[in-house]
C-alpha atoms as a PDB file:
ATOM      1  CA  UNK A   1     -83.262-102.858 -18.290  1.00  0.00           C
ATOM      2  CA  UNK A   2     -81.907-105.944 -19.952  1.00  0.00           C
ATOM      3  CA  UNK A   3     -77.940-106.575 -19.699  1.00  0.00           C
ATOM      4  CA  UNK A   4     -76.954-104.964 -22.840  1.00  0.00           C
ATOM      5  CA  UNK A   5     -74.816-102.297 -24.691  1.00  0.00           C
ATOM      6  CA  UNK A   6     -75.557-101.169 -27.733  1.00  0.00           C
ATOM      7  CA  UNK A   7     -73.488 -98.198 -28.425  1.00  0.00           C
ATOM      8  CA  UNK A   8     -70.213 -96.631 -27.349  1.00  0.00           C
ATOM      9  CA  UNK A   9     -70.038 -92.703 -27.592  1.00  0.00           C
ATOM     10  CA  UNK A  10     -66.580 -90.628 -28.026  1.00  0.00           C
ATOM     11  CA  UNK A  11     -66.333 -87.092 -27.945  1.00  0.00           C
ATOM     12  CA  UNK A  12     -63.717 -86.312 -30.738  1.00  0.00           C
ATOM     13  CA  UNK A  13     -62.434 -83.025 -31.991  1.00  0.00           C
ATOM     14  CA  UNK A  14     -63.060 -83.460 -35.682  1.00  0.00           C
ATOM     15  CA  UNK A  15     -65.242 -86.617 -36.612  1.00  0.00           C
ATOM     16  CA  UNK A  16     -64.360 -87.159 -40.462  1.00  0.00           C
ATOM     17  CA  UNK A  17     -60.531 -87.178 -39.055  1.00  0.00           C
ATOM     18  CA  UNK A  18     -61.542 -89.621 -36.757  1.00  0.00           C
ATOM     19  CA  UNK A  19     -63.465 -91.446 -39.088  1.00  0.00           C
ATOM     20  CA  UNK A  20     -60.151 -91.394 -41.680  1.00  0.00           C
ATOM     21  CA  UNK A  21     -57.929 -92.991 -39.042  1.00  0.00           C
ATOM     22  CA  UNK A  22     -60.254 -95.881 -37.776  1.00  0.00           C
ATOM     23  CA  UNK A  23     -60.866 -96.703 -41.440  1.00  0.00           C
ATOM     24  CA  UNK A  24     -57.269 -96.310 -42.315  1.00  0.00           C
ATOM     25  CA  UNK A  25     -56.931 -99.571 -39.508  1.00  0.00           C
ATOM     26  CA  UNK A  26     -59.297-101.357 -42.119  1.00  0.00           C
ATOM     27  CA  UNK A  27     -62.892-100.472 -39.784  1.00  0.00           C
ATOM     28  CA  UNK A  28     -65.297-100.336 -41.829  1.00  0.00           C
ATOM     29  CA  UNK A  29     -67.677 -97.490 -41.580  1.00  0.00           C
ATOM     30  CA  UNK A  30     -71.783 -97.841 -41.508  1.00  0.00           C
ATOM     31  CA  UNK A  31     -74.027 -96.494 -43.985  1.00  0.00           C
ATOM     32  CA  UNK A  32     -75.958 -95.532 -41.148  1.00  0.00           C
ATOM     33  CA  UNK A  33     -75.284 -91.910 -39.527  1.00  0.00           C
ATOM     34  CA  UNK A  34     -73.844 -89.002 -40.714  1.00  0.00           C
ATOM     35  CA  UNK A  35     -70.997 -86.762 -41.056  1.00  0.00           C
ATOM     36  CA  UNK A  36     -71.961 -85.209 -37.230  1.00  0.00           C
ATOM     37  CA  UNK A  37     -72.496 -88.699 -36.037  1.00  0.00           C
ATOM     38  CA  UNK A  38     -70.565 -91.277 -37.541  1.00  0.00           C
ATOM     39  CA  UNK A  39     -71.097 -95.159 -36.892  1.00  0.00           C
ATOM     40  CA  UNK A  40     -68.794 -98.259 -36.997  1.00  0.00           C
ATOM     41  CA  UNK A  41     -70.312-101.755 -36.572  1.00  0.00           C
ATOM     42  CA  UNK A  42     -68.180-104.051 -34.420  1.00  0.00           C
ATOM     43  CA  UNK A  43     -70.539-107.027 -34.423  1.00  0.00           C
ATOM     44  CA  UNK A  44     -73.736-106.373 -32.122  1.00  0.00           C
ATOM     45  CA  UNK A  45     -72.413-103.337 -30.848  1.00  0.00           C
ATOM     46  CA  UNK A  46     -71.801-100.022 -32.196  1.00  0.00           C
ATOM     47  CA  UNK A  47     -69.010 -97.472 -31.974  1.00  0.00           C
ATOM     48  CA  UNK A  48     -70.451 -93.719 -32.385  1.00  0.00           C
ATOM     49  CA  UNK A  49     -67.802 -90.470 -33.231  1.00  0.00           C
ATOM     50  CA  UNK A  50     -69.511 -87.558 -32.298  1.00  0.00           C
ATOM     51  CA  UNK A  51     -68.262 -83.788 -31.795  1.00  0.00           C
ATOM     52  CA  UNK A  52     -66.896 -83.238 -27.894  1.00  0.00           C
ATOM     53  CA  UNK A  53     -69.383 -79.880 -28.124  1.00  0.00           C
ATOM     54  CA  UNK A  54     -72.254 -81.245 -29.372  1.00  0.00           C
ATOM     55  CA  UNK A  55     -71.707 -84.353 -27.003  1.00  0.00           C
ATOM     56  CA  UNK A  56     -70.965 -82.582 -24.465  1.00  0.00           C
ATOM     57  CA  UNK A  57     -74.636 -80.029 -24.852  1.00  0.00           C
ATOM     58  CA  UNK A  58     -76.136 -83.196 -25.444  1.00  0.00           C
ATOM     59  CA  UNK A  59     -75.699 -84.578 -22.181  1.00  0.00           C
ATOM     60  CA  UNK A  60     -76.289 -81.511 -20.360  1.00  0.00           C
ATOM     61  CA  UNK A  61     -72.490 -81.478 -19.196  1.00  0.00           C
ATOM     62  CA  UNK A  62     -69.612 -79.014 -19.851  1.00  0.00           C
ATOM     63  CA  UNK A  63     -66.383 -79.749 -21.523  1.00  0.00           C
ATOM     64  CA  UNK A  64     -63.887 -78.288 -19.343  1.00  0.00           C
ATOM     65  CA  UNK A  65     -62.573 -77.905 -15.616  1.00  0.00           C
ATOM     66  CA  UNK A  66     -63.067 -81.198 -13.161  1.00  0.00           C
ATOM     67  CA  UNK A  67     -66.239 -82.642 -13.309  1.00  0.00           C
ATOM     68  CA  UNK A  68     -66.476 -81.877 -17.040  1.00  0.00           C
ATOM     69  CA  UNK A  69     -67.093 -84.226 -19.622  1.00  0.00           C
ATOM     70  CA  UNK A  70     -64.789 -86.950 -20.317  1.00  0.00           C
ATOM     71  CA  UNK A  71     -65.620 -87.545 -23.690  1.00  0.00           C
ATOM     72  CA  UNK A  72     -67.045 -90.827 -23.461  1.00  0.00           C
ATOM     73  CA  UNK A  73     -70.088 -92.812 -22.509  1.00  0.00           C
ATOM     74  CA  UNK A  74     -72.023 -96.067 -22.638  1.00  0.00           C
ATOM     75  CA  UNK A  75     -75.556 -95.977 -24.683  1.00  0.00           C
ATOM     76  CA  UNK A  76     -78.177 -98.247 -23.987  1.00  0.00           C
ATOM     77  CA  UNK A  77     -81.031 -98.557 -26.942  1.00  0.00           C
ATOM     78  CA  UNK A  78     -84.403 -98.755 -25.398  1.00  0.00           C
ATOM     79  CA  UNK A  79     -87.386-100.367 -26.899  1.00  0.00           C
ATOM     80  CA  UNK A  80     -89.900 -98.323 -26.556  1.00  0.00           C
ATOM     81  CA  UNK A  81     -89.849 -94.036 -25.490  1.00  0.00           C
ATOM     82  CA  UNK A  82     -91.414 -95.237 -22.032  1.00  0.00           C
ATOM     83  CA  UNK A  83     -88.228 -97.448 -21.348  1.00  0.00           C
ATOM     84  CA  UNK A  84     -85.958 -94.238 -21.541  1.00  0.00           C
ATOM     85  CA  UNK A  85     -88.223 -92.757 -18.632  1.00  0.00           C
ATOM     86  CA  UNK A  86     -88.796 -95.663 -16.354  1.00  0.00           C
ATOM     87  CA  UNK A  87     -84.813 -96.654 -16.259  1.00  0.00           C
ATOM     88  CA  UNK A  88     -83.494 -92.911 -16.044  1.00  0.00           C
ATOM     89  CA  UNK A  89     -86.224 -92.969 -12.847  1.00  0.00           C
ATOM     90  CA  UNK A  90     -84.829 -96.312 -11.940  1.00  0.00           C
ATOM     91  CA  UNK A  91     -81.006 -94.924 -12.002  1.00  0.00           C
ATOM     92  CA  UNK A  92     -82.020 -91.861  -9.698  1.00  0.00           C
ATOM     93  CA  UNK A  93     -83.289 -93.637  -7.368  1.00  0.00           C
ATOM     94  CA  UNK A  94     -80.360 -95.999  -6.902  1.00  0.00           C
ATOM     95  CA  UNK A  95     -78.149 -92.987  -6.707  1.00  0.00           C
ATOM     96  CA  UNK A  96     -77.041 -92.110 -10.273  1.00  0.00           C
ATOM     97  CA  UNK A  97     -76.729 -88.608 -10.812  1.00  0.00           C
ATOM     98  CA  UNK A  98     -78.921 -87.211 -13.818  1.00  0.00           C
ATOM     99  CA  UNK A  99     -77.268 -84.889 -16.382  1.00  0.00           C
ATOM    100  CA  UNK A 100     -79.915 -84.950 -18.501  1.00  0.00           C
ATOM    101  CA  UNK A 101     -83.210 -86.257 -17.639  1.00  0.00           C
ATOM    102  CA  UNK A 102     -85.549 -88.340 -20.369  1.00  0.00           C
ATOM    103  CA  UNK A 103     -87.343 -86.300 -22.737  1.00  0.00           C
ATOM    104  CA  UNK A 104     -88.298 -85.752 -26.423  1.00  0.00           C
ATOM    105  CA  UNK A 105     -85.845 -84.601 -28.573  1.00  0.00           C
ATOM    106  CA  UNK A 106     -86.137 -84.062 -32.467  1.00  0.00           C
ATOM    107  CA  UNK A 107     -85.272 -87.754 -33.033  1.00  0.00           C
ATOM    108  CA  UNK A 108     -86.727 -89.632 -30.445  1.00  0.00           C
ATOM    109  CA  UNK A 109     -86.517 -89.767 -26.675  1.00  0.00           C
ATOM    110  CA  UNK A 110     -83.231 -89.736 -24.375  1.00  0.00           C
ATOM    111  CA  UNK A 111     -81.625 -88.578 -21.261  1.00  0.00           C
ATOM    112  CA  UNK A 112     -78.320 -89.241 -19.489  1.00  0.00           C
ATOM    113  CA  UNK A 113     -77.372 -89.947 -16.006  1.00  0.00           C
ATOM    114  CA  UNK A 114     -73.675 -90.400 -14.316  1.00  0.00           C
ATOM    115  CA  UNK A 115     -72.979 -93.806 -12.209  1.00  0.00           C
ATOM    116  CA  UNK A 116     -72.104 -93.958  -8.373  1.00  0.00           C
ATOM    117  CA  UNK A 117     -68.663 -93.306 -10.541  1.00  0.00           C
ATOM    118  CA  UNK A 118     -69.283 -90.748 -12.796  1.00  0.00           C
ATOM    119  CA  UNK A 119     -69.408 -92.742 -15.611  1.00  0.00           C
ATOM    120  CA  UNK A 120     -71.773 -91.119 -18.292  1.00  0.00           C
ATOM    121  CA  UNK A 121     -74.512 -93.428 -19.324  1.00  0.00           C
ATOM    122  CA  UNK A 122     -77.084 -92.350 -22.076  1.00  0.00           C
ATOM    123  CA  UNK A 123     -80.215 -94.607 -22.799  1.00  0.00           C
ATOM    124  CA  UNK A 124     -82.438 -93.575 -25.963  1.00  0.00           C
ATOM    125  CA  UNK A 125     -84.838 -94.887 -28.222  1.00  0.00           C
ATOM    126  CA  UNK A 126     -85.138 -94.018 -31.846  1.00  0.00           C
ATOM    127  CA  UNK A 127     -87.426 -95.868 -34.810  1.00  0.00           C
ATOM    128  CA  UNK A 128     -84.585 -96.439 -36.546  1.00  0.00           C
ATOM    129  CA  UNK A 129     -82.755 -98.816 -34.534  1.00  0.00           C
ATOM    130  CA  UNK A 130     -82.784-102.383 -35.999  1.00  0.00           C
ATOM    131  CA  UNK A 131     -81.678-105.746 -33.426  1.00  0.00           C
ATOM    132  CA  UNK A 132     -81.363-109.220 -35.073  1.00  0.00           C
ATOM    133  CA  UNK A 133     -82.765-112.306 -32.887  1.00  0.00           C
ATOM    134  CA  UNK A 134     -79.898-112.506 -30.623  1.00  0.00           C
ATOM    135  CA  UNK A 135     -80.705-108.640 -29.935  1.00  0.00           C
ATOM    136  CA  UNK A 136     -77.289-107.714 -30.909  1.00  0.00           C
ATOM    137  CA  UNK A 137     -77.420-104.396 -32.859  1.00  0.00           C
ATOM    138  CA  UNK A 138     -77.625-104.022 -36.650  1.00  0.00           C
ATOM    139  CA  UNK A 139     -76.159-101.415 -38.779  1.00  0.00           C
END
């Protein structure tokens, strides 16, 4: 796994308000994504506004009571659907705590484990992801 992060992840309660106020601070908002999953480029590294629920199901976690979701995680873009496997193996085995393990979902391959901390980490690969040659992220 290559020292890198590509996305972070928030767990809001509406998205397109979300959305409004970080563009209202002059963000600007990426073409890329969706209404469910919206994207803001900060220069190599993505910010992603996602649903609490549907974050939440995605990472195999609840969102309430201690030990719940926090609403928040680190993402690190594989490069290939084998990565996603080998370093959610790799983070067991040095302790992490899987929430979700590695598998195929309808738009590529993820899972999610929780640090010696608890602090959510997802890694995923996707087609669409683009990198220029400093591997920083494009939107």
């Amino acid at each position: 796994m290559r020292p890198r992060l590509n996305l972070i992840l928030l767990g809001v309660r509406d998205v397109l308000s979300s959305v409004a106020f970080y563009e209202a601070l002059g963000w600007k908002r990426s073409a890329s994504g969706s209404d469910e999953f919206a994207l803001f480029d900060l220069g190599g590294v993505a910010v992603a506004f996602q649903s609490r629920e549907a974050f939440a199901a995605d990472a195999g976690l609840t969102d309430h009571g201690p030990g719940g979701f926090a609403g928040f995680a680190l993402a690190y873009i594989a490069r290939s659907p084998d990565d996603v496997y080998r370093i959610i193996a790799k983070a067991k085995g040095l302790g992490a705590t899987v929430t979700r393990p590695a598998g195929a979902n309808a738009w590529g391959h993820n899972g999610y484990f929780t640090d010696p901390d608890g602090h959510l980490v997802e890694v995923l690969y996707e087609d669409g992801w683009k990198f220029d040659d400093r591997d920083n992220l494009v939107l």
